[in-house]
N, C-alpha and C. Protein backbone atom coordinates (compact mmCIF):
# COMPACT_ATOMS: atom_id res chain seq x y z
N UNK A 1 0.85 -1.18 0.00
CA UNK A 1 0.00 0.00 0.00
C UNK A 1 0.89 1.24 0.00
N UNK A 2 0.64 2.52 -0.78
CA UNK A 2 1.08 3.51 -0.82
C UNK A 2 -0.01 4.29 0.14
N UNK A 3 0.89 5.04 0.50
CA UNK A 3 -0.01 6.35 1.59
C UNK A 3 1.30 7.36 0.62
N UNK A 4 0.21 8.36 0.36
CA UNK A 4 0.62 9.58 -0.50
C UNK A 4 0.02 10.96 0.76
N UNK A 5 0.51 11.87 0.73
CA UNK A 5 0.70 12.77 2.37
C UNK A 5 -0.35 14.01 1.28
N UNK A 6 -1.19 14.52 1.44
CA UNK A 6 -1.85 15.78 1.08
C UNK A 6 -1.82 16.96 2.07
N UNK A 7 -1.46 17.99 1.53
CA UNK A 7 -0.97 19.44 2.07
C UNK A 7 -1.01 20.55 1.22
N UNK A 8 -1.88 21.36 1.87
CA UNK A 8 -2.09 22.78 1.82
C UNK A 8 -2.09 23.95 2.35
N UNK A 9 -1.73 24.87 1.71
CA UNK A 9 -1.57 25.94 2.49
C UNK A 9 -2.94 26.81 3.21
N UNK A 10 -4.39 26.15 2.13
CA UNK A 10 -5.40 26.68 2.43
C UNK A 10 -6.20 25.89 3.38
N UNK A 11 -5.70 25.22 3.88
CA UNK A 11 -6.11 24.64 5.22
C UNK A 11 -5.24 24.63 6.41
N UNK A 12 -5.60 24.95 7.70
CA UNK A 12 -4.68 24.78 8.85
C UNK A 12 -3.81 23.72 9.02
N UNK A 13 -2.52 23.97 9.07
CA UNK A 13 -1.65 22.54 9.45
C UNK A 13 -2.00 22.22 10.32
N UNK A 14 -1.25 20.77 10.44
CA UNK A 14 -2.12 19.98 11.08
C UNK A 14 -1.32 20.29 13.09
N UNK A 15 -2.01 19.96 14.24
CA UNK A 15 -1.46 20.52 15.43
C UNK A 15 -1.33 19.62 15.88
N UNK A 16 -0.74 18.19 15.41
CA UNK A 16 -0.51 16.59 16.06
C UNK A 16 -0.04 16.32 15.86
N UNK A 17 0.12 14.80 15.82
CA UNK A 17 0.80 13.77 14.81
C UNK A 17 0.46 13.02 13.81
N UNK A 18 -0.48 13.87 12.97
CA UNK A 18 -1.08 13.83 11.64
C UNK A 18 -0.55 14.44 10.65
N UNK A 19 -1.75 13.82 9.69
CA UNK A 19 -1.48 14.61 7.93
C UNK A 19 -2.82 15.44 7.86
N UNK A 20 -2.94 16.61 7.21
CA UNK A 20 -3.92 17.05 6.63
C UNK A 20 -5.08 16.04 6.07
N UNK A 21 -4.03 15.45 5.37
CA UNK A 21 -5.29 13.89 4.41
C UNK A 21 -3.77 13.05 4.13
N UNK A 22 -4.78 11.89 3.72
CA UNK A 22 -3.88 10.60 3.36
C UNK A 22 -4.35 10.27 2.00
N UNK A 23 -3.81 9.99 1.13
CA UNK A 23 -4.31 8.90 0.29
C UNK A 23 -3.49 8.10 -0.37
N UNK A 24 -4.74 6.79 -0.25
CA UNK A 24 -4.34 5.67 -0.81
C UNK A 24 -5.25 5.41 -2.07
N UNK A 25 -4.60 4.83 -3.17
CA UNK A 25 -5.24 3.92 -4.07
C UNK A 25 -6.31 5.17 -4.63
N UNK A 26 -7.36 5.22 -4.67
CA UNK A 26 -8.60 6.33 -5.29
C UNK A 26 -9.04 6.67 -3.86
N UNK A 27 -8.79 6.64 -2.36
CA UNK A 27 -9.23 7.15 -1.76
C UNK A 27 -8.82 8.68 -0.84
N UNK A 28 -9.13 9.17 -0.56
CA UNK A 28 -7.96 10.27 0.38
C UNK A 28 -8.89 9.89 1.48
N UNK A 29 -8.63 10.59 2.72
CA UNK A 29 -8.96 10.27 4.38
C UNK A 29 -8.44 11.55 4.50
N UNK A 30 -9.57 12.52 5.12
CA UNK A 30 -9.22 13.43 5.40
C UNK A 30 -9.52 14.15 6.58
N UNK A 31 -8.13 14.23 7.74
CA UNK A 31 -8.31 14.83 8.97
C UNK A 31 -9.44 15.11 9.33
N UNK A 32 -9.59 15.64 10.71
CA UNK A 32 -10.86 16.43 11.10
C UNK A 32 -10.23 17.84 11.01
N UNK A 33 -10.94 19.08 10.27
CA UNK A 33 -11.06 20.15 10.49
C UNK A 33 -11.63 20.74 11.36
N UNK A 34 -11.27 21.84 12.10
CA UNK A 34 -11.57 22.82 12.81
C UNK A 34 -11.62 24.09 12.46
N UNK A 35 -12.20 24.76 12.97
CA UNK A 35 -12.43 26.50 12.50
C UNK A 35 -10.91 26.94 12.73
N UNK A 36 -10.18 26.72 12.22
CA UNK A 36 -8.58 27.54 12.21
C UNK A 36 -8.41 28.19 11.21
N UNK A 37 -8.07 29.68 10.84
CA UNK A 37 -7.54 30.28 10.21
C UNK A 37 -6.23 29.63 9.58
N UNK A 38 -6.40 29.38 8.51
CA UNK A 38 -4.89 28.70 7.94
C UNK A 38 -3.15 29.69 7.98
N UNK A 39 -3.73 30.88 8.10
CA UNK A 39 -2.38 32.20 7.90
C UNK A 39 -2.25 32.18 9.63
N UNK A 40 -3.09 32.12 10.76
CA UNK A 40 -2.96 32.60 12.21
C UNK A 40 -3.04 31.64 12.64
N UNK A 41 -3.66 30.44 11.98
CA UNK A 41 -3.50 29.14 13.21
C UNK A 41 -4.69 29.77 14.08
N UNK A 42 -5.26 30.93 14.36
CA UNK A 42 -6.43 31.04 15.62
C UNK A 42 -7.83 30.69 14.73
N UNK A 43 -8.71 30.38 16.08
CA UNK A 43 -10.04 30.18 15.61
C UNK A 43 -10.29 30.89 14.99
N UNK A 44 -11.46 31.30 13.81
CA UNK A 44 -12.05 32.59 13.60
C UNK A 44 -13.13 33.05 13.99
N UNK A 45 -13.50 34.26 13.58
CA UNK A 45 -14.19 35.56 14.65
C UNK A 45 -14.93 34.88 13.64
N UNK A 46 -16.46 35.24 14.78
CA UNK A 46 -17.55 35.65 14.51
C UNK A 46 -18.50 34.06 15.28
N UNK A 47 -19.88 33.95 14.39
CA UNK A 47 -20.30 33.21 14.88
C UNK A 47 -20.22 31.55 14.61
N UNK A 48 -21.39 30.74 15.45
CA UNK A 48 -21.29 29.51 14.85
C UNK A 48 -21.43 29.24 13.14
N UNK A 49 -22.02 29.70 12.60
CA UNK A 49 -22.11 29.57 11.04
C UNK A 49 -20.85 30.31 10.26
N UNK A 50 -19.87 30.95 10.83
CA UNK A 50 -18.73 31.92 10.71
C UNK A 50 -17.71 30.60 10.26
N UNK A 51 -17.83 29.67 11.56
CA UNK A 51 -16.55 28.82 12.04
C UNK A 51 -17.06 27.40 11.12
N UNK A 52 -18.39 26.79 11.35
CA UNK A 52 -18.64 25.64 10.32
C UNK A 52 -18.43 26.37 9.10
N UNK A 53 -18.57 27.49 8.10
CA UNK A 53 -18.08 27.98 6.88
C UNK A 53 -16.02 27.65 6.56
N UNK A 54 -15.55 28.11 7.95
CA UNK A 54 -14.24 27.95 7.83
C UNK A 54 -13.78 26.39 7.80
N UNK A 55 -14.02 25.79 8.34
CA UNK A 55 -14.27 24.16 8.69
C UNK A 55 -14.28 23.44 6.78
N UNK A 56 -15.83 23.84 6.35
CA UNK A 56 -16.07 23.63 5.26
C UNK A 56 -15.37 24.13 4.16
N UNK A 57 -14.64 25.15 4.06
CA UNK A 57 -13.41 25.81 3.07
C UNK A 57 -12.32 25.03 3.52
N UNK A 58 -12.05 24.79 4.56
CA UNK A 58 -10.59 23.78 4.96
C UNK A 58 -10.80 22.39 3.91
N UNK A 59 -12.02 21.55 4.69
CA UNK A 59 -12.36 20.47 3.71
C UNK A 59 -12.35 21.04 2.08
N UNK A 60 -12.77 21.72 1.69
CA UNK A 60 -12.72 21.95 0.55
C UNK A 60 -11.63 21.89 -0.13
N UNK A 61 -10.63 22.81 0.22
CA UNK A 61 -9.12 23.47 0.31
C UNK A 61 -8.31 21.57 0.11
N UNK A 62 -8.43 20.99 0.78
CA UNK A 62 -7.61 19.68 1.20
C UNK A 62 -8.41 18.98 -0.07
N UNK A 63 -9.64 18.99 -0.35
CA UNK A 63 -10.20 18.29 -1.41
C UNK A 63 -9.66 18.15 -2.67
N UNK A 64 -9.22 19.93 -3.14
CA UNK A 64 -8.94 20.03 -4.23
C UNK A 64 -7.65 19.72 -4.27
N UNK A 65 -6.17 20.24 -3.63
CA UNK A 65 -5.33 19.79 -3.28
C UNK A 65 -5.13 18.48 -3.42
N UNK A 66 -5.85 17.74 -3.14
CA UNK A 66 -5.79 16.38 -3.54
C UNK A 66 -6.67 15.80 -4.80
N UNK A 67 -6.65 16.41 -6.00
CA UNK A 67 -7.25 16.68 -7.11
C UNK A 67 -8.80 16.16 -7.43
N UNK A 68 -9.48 16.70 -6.11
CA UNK A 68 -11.03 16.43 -6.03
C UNK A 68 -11.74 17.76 -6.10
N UNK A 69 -13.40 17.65 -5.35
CA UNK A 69 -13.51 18.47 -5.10
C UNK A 69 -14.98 18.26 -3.90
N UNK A 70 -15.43 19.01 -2.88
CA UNK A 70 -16.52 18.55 -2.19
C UNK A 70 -17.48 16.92 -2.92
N UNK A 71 -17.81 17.39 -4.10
CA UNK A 71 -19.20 16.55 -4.18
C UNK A 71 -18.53 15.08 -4.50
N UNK A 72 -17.26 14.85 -4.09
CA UNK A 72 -16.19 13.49 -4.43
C UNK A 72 -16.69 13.16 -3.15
N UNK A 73 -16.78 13.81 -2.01
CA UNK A 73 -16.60 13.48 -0.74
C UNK A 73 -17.75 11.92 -0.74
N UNK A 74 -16.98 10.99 0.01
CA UNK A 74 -18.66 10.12 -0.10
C UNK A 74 -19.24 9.54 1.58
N UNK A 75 -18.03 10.22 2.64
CA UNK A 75 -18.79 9.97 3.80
C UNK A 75 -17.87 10.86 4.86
N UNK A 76 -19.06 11.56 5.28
CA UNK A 76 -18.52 13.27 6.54
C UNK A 76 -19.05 13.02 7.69
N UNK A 77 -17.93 13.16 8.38
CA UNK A 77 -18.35 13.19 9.84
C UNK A 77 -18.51 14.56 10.79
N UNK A 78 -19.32 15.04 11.27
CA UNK A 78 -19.64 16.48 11.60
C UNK A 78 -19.82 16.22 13.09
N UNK A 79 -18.58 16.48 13.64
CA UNK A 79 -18.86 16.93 15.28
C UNK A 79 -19.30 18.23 16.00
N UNK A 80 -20.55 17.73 17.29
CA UNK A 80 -20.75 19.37 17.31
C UNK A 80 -20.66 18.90 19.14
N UNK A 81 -20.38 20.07 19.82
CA UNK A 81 -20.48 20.07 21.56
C UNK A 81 -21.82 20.33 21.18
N UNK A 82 -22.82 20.74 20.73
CA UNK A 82 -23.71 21.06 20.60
C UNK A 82 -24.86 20.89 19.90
N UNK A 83 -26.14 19.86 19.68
CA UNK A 83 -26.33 19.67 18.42
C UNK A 83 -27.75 20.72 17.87
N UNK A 84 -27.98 21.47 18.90
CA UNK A 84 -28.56 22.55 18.65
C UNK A 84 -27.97 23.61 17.23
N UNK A 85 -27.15 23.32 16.89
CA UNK A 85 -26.41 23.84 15.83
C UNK A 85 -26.33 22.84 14.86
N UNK A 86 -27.29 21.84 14.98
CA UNK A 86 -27.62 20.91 13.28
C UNK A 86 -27.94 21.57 12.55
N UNK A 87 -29.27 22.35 12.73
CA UNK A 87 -29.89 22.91 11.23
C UNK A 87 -29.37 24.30 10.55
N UNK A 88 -28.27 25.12 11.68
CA UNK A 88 -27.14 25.83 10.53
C UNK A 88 -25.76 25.11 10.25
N UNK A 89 -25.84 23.75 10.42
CA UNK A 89 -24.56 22.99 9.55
C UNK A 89 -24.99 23.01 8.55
N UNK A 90 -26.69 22.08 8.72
CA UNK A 90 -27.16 21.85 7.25
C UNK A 90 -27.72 22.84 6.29
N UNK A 91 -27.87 24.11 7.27
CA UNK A 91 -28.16 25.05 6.20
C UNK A 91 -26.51 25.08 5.48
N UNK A 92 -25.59 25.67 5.76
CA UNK A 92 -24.10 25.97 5.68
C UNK A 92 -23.91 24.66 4.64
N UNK A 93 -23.83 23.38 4.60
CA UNK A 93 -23.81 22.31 4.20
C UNK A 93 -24.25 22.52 2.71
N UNK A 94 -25.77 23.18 2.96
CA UNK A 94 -26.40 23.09 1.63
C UNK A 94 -25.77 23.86 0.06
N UNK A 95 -25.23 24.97 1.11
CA UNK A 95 -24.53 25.90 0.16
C UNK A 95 -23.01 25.47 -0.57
N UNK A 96 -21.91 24.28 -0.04
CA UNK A 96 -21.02 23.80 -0.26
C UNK A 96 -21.33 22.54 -1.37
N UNK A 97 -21.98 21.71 -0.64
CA UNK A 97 -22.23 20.59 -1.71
C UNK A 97 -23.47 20.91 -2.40
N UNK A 98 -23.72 19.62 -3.74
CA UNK A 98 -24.98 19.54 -4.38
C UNK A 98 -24.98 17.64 -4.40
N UNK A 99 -26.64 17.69 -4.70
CA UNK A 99 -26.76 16.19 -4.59
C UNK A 99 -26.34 15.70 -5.87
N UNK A 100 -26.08 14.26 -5.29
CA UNK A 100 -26.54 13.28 -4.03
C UNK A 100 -25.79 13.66 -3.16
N UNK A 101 -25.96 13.67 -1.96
CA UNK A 101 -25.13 14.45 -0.68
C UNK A 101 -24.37 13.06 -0.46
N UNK A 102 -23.03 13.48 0.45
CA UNK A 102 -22.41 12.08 0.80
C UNK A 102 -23.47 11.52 2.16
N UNK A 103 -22.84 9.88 2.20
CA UNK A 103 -22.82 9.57 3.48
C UNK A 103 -22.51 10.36 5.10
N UNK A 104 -23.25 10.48 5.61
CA UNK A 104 -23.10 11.71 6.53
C UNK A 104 -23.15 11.03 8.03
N UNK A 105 -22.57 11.50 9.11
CA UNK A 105 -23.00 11.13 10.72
C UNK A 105 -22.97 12.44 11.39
N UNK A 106 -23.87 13.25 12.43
CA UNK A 106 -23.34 14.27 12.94
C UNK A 106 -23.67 13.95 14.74
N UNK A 107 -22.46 13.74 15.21
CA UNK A 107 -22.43 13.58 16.60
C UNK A 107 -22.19 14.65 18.16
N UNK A 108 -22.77 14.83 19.04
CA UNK A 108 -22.61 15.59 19.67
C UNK A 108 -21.65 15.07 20.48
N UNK A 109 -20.67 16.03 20.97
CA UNK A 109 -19.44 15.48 21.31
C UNK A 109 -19.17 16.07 22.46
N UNK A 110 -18.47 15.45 23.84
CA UNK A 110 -18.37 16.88 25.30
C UNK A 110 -17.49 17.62 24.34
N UNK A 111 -16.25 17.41 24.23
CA UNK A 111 -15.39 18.63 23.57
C UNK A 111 -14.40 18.53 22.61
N UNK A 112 -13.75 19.32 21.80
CA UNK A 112 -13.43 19.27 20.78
C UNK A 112 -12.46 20.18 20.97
N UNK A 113 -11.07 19.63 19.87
CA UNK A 113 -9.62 20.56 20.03
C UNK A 113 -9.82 22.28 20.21
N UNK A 114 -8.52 22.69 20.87
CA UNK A 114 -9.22 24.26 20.86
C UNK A 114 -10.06 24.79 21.77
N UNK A 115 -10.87 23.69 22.60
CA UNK A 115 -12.07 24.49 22.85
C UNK A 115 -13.17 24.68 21.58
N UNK A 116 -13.13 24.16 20.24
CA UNK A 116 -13.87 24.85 19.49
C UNK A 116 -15.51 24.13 19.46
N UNK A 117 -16.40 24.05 18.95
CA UNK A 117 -17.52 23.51 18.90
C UNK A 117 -17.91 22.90 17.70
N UNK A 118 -17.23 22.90 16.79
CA UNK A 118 -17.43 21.91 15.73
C UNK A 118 -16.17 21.72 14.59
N UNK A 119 -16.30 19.94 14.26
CA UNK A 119 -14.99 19.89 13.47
C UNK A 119 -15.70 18.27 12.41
N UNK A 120 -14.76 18.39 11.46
CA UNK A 120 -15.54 17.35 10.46
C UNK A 120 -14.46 16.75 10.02
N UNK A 121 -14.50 15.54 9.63
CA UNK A 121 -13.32 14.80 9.14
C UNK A 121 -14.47 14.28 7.31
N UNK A 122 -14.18 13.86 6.88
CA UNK A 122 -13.94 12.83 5.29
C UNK A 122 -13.59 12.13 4.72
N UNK A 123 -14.53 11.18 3.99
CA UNK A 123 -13.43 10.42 2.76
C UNK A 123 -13.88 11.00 1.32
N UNK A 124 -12.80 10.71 0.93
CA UNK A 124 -13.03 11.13 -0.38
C UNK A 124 -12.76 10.35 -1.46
N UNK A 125 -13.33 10.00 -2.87
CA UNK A 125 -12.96 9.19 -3.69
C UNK A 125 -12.96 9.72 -4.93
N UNK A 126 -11.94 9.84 -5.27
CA UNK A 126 -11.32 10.23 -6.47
C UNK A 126 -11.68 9.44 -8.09
């Protein structure tokens, strides 16, 4: 098996002992994102629909980078501390992808890196 390393500048590096994304074979695996500014490394300002938008440009950002693009994605995982904030993911959601939507899970979680309140990981198939 080859593992091929995906990296961008338009997504936050990674703050572990990870890759941005992996891929193997037609698939990539792609980290969980967080609301990080990719130039400051800090969360960004504003509100909850502010930070799932930044989240969703990261995934995006790592998508293409790895010569895809969102609607490749075929299964997202959406963590929230909160799940009172489902129906502006899925509003936010609606505006990024088009159908058929991927495979989806969205779990409420006690907490998440940062302190932040929501982060999403992916696969993607090329």
């Amino acid at each position: 098996m080859t593992k091929n390393i995906i990296s961008t500048d338009n997504a936050p590096s990674a703050i572990g002992t990870y890759s941005q994304a992996v891929r193997t074979g037609n698939l990539v695996f792609v980290s969980g994102q967080i609301p990080l500014n990719p130039q400051t490394m800090e969360i960004v300002d504003g509100d909850f629909e502010a930070r799932a938008r930044r989240v969703f440009d990261s995934l995006r950002a790592i998508c293409e980078e790895a010569g895809g693009n969102l609607d490749q994605i075929v299964k997202l995982t959406i963590y929230l501390t909160d799940l009172g904030n489902f129906a502006t993911v899925n509003s936010v959601m609606a505006e990024y992808f088009t159908a058929p939507f991927p495979a989806r899970a969205a779990l409420e979680v006690a907490g998440l890196p940062k302190g932040v309140d929501i982060e999403a990981d992916a696969i993607l198939a090329l």
